[in-house]
N, C-alpha and C. Protein backbone atom coordinates (compact mmCIF):
# COMPACT_ATOMS: atom_id res chain seq x y z
N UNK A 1 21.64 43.35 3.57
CA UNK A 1 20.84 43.81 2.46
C UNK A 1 20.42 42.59 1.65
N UNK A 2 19.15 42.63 1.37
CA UNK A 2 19.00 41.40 0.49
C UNK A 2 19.08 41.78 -0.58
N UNK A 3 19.53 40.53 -1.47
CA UNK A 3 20.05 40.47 -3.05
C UNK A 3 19.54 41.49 -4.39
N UNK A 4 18.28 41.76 -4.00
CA UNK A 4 16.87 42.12 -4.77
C UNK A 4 17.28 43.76 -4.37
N UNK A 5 17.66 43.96 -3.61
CA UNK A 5 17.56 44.83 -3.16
C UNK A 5 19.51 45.77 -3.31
N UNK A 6 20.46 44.91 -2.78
CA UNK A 6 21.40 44.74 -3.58
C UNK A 6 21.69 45.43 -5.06
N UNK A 7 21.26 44.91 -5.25
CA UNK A 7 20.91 44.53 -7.46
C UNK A 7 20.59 45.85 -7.62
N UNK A 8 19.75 46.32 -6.96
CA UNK A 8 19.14 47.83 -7.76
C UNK A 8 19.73 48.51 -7.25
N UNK A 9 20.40 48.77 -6.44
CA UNK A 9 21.44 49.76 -5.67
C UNK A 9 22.51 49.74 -6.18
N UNK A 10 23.02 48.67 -6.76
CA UNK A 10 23.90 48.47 -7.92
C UNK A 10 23.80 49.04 -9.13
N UNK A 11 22.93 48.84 -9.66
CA UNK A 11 22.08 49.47 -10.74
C UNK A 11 22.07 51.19 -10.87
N UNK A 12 21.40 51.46 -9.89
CA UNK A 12 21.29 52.90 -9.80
C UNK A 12 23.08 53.56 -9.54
N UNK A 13 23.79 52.37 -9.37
CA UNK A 13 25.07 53.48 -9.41
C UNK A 13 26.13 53.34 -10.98
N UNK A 14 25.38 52.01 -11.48
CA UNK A 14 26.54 51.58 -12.30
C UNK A 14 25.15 50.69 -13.16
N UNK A 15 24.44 51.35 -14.07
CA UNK A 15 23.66 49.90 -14.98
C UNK A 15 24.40 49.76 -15.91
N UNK A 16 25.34 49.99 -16.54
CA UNK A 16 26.40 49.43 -17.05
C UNK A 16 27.10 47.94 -17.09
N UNK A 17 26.89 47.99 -15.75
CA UNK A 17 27.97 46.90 -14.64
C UNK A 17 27.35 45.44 -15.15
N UNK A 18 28.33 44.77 -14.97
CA UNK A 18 28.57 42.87 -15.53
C UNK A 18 28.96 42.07 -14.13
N UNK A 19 28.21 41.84 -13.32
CA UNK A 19 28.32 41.24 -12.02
C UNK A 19 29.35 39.89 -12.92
N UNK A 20 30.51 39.41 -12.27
CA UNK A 20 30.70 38.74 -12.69
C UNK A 20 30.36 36.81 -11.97
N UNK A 21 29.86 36.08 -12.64
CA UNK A 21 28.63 35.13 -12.16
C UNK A 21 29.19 34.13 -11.63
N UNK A 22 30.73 34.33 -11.59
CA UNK A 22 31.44 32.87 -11.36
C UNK A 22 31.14 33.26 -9.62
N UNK A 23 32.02 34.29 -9.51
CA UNK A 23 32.35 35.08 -8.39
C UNK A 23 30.79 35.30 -7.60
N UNK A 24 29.83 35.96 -7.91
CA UNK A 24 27.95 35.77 -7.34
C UNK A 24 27.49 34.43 -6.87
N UNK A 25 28.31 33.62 -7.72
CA UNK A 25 27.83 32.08 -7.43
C UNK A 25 28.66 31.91 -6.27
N UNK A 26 29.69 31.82 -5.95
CA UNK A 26 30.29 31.96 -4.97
C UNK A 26 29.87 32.47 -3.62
N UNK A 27 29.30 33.88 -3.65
CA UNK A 27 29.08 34.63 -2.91
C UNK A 27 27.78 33.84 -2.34
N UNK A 28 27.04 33.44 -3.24
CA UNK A 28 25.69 32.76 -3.05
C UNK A 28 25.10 31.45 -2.12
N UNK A 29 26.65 30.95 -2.58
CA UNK A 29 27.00 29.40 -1.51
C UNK A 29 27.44 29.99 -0.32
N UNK A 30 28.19 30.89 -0.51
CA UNK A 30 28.65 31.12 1.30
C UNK A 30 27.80 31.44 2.03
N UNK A 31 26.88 32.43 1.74
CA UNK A 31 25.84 33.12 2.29
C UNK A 31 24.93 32.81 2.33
N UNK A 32 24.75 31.21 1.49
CA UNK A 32 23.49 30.11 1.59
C UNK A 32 22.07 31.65 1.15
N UNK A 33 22.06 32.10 0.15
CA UNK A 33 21.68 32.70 -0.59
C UNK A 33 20.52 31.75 -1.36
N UNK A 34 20.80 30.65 -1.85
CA UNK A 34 20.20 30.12 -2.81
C UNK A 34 19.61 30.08 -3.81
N UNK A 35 21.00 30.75 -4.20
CA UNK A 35 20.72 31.51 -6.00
C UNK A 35 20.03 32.80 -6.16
N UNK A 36 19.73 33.29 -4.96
CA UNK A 36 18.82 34.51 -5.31
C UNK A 36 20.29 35.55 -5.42
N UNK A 37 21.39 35.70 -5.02
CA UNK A 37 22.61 36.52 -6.05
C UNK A 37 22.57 36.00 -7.30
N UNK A 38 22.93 34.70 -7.19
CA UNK A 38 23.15 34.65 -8.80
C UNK A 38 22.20 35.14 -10.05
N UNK A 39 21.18 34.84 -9.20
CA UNK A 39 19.65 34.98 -9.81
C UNK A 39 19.42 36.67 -10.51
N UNK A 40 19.93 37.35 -9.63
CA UNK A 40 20.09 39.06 -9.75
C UNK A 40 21.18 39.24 -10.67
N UNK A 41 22.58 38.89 -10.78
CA UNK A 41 23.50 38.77 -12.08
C UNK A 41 22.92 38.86 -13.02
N UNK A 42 22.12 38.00 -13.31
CA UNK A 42 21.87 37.46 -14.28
C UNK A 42 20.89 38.46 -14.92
N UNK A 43 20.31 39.67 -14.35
CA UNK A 43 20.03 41.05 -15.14
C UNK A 43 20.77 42.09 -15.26
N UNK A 44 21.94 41.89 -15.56
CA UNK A 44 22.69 43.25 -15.99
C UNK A 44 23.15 42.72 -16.94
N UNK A 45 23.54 43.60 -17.96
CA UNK A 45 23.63 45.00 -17.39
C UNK A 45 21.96 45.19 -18.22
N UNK A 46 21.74 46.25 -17.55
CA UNK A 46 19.62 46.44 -18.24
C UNK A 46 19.89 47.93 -18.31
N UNK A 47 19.19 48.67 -19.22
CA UNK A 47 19.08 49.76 -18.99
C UNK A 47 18.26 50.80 -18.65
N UNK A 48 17.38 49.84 -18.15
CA UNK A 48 16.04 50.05 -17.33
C UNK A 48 15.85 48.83 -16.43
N UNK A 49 15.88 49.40 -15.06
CA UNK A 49 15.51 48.24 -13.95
C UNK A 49 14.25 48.51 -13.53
N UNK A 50 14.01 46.75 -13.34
CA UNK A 50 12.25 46.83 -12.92
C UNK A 50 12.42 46.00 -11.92
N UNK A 51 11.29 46.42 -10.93
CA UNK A 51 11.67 45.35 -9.43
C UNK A 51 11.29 43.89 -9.91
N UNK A 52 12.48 43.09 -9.60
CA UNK A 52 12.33 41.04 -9.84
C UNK A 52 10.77 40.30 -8.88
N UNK A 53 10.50 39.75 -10.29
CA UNK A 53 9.41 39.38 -9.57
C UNK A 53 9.54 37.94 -8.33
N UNK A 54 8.27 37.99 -8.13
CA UNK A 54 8.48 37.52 -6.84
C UNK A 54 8.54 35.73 -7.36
């Protein structure tokens, strides 16, 4: 699943939720991601999600 995609599926179950960024950053290097997890953290919690632009 990509990140973007991730994020709002997250969202729709929990927009509440506080990805925590130490741990995303992490996730981000392993998975050679390149910041696009961390990048998605970094909108929650919202209480309205809008698709990340490109």
């Amino acid at each position: 699943m990509e990140p973007e995609d991730a994020a709002a599926a997250l969202h729709g179950l929990r927009p509440e939720a506080k990805p925590n960024r130490h741990v995303t950053g992490l996730c981000d290097s392993a998975l050679s991601l390149k910041g696009r997890l961390a990048k998605q953290a970094l909108r929650f919690p919202a209480k309205v999600w809008k698709p990340a632009k490109s």
